[in-house]
N, C-alpha and C. Protein backbone atom coordinates (compact mmCIF):
# COMPACT_ATOMS: atom_id res chain seq x y z
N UNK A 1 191.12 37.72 113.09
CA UNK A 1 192.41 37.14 113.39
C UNK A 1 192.21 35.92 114.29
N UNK A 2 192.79 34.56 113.86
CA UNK A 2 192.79 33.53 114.77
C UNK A 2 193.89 33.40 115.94
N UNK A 3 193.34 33.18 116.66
CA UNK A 3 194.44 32.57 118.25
C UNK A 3 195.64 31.83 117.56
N UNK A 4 196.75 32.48 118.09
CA UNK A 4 197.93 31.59 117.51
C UNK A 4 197.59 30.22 118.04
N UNK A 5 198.42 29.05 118.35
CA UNK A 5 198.21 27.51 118.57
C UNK A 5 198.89 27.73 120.56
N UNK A 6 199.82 28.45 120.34
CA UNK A 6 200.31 28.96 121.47
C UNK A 6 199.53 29.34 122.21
N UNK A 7 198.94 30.37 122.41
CA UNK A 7 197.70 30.94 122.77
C UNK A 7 196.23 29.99 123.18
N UNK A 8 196.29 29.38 122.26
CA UNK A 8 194.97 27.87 122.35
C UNK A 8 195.12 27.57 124.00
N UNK A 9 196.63 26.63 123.85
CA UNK A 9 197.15 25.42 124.37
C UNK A 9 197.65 25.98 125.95
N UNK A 10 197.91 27.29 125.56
CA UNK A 10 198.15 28.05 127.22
C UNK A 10 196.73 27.95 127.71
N UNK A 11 195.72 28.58 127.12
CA UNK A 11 194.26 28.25 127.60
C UNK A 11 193.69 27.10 128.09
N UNK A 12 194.10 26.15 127.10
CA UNK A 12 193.76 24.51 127.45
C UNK A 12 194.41 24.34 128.91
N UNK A 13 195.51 24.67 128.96
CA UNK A 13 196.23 24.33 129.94
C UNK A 13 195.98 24.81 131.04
N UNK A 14 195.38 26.45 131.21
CA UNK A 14 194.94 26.47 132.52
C UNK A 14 193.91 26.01 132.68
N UNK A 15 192.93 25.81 132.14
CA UNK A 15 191.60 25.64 131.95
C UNK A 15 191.69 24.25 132.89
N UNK A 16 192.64 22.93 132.14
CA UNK A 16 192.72 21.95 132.76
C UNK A 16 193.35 21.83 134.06
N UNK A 17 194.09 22.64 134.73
CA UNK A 17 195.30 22.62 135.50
C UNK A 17 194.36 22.89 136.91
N UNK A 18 194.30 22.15 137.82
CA UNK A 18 194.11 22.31 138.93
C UNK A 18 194.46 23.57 139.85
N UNK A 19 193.23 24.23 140.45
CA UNK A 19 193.92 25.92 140.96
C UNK A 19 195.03 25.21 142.27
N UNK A 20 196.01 26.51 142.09
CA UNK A 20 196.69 26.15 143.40
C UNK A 20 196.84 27.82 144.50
N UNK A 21 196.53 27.58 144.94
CA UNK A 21 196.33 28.87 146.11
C UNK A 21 197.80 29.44 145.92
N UNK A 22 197.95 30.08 145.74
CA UNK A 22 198.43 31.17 145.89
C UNK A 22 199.17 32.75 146.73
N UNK A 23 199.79 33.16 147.14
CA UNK A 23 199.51 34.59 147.46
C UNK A 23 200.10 35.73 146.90
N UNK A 24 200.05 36.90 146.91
CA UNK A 24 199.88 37.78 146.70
C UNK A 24 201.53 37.86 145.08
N UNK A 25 202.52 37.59 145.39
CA UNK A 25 203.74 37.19 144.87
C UNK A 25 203.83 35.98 143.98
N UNK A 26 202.84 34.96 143.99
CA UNK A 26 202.57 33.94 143.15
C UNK A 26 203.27 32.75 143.88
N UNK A 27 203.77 32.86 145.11
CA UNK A 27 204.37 31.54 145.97
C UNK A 27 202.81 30.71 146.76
N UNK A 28 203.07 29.54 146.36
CA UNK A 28 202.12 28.46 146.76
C UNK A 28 202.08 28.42 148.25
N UNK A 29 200.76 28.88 148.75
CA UNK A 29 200.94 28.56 150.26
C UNK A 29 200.50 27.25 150.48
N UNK A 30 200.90 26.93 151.79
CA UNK A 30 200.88 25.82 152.48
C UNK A 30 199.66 25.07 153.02
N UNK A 31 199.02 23.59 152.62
CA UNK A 31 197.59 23.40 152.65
C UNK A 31 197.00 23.63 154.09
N UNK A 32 195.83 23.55 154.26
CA UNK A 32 195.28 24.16 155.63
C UNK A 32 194.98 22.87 156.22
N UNK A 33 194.95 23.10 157.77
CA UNK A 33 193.94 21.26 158.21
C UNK A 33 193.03 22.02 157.97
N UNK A 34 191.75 20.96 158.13
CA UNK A 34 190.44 20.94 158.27
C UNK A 34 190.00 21.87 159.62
N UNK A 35 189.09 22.23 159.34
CA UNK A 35 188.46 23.18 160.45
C UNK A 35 187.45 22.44 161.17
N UNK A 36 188.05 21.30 161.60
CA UNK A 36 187.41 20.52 162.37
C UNK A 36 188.04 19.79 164.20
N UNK A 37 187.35 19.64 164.82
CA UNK A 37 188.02 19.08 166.28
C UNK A 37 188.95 18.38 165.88
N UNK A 38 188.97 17.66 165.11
CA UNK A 38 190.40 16.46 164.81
C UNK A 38 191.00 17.15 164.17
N UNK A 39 190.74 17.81 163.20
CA UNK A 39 191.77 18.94 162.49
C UNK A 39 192.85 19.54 163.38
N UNK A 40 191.79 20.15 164.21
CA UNK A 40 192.76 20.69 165.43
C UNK A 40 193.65 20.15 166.28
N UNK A 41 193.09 19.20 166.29
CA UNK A 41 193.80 17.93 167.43
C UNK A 41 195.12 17.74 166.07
N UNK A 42 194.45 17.23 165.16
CA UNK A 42 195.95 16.63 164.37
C UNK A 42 196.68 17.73 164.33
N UNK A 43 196.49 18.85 164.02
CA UNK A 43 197.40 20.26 163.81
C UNK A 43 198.58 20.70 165.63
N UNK A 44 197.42 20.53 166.68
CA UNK A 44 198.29 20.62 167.62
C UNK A 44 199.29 19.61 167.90
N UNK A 45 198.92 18.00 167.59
CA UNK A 45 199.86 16.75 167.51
C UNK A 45 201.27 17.14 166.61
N UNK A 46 200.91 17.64 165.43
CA UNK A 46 202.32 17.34 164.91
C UNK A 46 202.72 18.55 165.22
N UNK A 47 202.25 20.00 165.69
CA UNK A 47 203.16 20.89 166.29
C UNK A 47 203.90 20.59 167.32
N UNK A 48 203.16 19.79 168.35
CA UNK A 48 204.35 19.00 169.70
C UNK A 48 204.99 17.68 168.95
N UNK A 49 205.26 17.32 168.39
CA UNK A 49 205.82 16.58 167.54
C UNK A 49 207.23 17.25 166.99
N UNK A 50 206.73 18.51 166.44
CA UNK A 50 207.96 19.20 166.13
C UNK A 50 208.40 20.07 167.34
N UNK A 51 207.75 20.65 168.15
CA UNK A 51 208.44 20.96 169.30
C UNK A 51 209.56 20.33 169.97
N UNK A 52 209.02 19.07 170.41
CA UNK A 52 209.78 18.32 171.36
C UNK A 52 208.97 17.31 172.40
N UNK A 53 210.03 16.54 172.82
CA UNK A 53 209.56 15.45 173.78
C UNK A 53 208.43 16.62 174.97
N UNK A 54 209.10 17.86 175.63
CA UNK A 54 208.13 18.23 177.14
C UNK A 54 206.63 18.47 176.03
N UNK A 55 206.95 18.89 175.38
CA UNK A 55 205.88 19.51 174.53
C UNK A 55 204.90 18.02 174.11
N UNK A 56 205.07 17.18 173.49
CA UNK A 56 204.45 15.97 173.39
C UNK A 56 203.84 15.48 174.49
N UNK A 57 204.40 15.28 175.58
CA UNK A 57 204.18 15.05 176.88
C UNK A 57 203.21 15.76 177.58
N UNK A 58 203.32 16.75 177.42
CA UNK A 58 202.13 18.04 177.71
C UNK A 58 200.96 17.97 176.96
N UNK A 59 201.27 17.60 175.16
CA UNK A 59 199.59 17.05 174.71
C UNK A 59 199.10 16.32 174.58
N UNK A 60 199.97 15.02 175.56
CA UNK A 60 199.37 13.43 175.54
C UNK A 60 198.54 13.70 176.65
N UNK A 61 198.92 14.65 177.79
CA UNK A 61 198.48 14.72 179.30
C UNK A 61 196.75 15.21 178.51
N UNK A 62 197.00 16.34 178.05
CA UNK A 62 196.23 17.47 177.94
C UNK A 62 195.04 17.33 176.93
N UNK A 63 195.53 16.41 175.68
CA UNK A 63 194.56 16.36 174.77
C UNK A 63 194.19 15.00 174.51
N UNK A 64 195.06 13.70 174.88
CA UNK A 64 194.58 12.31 174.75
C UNK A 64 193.42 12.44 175.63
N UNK A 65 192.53 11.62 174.83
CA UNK A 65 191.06 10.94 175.45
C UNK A 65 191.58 9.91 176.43
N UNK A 66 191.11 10.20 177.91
CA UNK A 66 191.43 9.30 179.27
C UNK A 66 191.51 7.65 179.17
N UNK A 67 190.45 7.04 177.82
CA UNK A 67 190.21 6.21 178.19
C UNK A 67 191.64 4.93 177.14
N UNK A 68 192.25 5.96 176.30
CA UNK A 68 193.36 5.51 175.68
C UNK A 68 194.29 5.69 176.20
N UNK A 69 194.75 6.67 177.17
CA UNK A 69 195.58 6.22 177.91
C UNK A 69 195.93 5.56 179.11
N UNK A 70 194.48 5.49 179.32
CA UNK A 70 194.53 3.99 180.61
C UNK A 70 194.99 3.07 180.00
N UNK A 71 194.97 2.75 178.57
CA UNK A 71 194.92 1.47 177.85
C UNK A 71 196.86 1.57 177.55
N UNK A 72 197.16 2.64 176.95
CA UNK A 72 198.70 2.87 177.19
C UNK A 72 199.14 4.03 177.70
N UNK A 73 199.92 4.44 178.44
CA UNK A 73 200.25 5.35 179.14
C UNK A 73 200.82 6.21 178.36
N UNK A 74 200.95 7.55 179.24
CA UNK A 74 202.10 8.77 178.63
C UNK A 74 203.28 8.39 178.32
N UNK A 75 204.10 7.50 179.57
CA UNK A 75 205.34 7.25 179.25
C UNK A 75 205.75 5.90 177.96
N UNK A 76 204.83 5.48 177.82
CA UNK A 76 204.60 4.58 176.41
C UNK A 76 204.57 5.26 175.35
N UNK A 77 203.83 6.14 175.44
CA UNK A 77 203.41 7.23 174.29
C UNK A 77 204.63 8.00 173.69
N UNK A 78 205.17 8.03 174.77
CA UNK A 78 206.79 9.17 174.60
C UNK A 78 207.50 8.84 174.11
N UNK A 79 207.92 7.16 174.53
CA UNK A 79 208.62 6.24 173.94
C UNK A 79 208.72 6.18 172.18
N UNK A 80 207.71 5.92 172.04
CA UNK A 80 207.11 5.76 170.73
C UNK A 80 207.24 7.11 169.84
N UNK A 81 206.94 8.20 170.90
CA UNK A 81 207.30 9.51 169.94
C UNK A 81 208.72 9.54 169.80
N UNK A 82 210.00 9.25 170.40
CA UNK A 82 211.10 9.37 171.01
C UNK A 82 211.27 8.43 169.52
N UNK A 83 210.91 7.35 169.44
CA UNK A 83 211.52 6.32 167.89
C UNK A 83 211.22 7.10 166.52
N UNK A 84 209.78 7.84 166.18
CA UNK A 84 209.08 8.26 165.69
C UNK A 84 209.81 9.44 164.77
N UNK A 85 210.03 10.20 165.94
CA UNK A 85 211.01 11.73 165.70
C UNK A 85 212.53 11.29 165.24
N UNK A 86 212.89 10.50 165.73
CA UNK A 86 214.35 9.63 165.29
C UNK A 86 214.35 9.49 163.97
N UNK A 87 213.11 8.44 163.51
CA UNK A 87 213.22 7.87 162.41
C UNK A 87 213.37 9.02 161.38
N UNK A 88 211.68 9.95 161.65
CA UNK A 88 211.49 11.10 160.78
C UNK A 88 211.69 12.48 160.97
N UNK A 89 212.15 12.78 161.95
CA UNK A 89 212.90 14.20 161.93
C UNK A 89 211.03 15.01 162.55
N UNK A 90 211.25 16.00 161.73
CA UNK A 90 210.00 16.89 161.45
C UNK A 90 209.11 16.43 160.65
N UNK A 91 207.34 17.13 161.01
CA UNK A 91 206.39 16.21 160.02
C UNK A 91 205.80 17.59 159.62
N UNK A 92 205.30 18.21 158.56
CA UNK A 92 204.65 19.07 157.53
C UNK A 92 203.45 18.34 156.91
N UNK A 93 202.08 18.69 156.79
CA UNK A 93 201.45 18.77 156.33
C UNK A 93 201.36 18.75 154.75
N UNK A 94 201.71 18.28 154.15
CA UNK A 94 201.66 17.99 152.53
C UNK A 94 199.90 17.82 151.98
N UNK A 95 199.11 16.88 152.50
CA UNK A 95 197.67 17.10 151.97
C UNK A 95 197.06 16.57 152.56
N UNK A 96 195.53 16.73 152.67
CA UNK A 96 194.35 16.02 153.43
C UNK A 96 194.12 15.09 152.27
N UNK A 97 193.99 13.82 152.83
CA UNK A 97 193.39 12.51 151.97
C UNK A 97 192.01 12.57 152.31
N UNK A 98 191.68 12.59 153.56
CA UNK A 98 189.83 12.41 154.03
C UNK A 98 190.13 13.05 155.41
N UNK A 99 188.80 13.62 155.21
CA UNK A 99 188.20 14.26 156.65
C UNK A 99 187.07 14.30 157.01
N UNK A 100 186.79 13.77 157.85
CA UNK A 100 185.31 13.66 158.76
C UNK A 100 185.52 14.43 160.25
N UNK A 101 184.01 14.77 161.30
CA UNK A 101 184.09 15.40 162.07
C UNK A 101 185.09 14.96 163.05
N UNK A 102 185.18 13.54 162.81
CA UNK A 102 185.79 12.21 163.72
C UNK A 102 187.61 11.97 163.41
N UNK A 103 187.31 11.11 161.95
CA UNK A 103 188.82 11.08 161.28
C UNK A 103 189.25 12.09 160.99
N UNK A 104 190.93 12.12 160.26
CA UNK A 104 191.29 12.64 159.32
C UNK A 104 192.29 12.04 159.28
N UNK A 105 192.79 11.89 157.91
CA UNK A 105 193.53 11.22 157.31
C UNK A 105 194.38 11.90 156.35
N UNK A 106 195.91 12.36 156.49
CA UNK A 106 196.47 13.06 155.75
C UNK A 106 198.00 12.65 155.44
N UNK A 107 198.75 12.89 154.44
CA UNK A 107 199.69 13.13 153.90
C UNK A 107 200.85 13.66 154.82
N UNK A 108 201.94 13.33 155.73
CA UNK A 108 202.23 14.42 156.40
C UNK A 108 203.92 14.43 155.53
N UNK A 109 205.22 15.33 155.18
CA UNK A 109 205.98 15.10 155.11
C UNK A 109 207.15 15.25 155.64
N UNK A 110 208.27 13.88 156.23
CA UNK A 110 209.23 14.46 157.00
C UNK A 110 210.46 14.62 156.51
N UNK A 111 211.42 15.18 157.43
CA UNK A 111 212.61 16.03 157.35
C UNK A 111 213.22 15.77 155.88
N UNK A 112 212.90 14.58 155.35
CA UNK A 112 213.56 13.71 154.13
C UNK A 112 212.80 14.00 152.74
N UNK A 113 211.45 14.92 153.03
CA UNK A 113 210.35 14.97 151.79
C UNK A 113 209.82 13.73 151.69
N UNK A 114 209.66 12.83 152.53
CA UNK A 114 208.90 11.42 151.95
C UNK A 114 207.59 11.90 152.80
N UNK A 115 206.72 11.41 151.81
CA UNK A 115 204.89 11.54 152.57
C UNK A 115 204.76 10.19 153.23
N UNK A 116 204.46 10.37 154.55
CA UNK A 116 203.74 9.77 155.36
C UNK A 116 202.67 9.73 155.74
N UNK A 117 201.62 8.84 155.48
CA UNK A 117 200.23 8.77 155.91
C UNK A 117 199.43 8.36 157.24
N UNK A 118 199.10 9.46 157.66
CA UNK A 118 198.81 9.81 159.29
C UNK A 118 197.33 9.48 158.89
N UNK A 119 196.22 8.92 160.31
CA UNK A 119 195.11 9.24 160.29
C UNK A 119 194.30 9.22 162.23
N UNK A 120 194.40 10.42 162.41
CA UNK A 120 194.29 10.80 163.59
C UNK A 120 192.81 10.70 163.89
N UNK A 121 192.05 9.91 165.41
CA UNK A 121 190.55 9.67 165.56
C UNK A 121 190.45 10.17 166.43
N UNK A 122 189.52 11.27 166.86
CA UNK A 122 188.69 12.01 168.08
C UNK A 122 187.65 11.19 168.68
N UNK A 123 187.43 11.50 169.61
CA UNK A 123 186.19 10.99 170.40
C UNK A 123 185.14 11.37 169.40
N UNK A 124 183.66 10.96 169.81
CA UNK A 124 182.62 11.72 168.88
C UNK A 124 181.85 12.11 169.73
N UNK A 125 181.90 11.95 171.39
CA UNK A 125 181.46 13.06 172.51
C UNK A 125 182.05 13.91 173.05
N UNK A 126 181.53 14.74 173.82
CA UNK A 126 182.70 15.50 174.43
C UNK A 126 183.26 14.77 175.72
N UNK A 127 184.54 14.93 175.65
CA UNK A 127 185.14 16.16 175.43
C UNK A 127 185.98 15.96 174.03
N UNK A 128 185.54 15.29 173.07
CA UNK A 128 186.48 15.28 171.94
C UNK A 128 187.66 15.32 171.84
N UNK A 129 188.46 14.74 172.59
CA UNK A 129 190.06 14.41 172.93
C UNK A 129 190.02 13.55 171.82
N UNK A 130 191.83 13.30 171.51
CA UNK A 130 192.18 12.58 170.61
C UNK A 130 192.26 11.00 170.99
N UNK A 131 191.99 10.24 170.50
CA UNK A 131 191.98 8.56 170.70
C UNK A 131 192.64 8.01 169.94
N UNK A 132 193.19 8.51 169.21
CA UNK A 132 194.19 7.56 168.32
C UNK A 132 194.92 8.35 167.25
N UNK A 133 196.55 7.93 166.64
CA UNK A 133 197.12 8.36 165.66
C UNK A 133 197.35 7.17 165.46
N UNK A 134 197.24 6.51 163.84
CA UNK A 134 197.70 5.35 162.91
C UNK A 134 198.56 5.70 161.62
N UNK A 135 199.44 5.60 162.21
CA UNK A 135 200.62 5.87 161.03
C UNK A 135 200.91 4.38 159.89
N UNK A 136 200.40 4.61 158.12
CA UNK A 136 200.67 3.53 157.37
C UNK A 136 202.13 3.40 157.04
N UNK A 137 202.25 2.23 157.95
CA UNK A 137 203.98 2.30 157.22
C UNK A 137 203.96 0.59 156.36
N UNK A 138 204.97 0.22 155.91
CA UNK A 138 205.07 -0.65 154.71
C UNK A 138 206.41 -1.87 156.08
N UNK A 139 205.62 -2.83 156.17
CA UNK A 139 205.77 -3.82 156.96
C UNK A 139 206.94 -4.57 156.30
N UNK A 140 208.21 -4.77 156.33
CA UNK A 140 209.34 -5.72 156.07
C UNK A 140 208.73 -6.84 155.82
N UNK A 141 208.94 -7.93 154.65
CA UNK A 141 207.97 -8.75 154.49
C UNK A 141 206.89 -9.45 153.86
N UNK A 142 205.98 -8.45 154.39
CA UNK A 142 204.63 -8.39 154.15
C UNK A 142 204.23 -7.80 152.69
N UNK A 143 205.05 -6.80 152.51
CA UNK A 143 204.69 -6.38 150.81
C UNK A 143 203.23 -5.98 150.66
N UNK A 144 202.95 -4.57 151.60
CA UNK A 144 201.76 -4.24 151.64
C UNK A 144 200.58 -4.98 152.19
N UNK A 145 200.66 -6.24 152.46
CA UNK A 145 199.27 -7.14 153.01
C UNK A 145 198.71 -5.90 154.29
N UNK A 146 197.54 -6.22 154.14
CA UNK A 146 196.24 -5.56 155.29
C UNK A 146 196.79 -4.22 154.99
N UNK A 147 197.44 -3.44 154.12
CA UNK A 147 197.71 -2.08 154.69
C UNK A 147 198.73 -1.69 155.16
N UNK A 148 199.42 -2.28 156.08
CA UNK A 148 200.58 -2.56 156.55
C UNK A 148 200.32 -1.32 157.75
N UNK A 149 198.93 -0.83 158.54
CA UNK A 149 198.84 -0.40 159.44
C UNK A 149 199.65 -0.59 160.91
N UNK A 150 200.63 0.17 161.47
CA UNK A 150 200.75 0.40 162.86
C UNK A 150 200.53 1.53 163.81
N UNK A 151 200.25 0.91 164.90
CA UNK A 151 199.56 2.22 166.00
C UNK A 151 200.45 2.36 166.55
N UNK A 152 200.64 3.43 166.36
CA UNK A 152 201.85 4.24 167.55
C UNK A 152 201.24 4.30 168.75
């Protein structure tokens, strides 16, 4: 007896179909950071992000690398989170683009479902504090030129 065509094409289809994690009920869980120092760092950032301003404030003190915030302060930093959270509400994790021990670079999505592209840099000594978040946003204008990179 041959495979109906039905039967084929369901095969083809998983065969081709990218796995998607799963659990137990068949609902798609939610992607993981990286199990890396910046992983962590980015994972605790956008949790005080969605917390709130004391909470942000507490992991600019606590987890920024000293020598970036000599360069801009906490209360700069806040500022900037204070426009940030305005614009985009809440940020979710949607996907890792690249990850190194150093970078990572991910997908994040806010309150609106639009993906935003975060790429958060650690020190590469210790104490491995965070040194930078670069959020790609699309420059009025410019029409993508350089990237249209700004540092929060």
């Amino acid at each position: 007896m041959r495979p109906s065509w039905n039967a084929t094409a369901a095969l083809l289809l998983a065969l081709s179909t990218p796995a998607v994690r799963a659990d137990a009920w068949g609902a798609s869980a939610p992607p993981a950071w990286p199990a890396t120092r910046v992983g962590a760092l980015a994972r605790d950032w956008v949790t005080a992000f969605n917390t709130g301003e004391d909470a942000m404030r507490a992991f600019l003190k606590d987890k920024m690398a000293a020598k970036n915030l000599a360069e801009k302060g906490v209360p700069a930093r806040v500022e900037r989170y204070r426009t940030l959270r305005e614009k985009y509400g809440r940020l979710q994790l949607e996907r890792v683009i690249v990850s190194s021990a150093s970078e990572l670079t991910v997908k994040l999505l806010d309150t609106d479902a639009h993906a935003r592209e975060f790429t958060f840099r650690s020190e590469t000594a210790a104490p491995y504090r965070l040194a930078s978040v670069s959020l790609k946003e699309s420059v009025p204008g410019m029409h993508g030129m350089f990237g249209g990179f700004h540092n929060p």
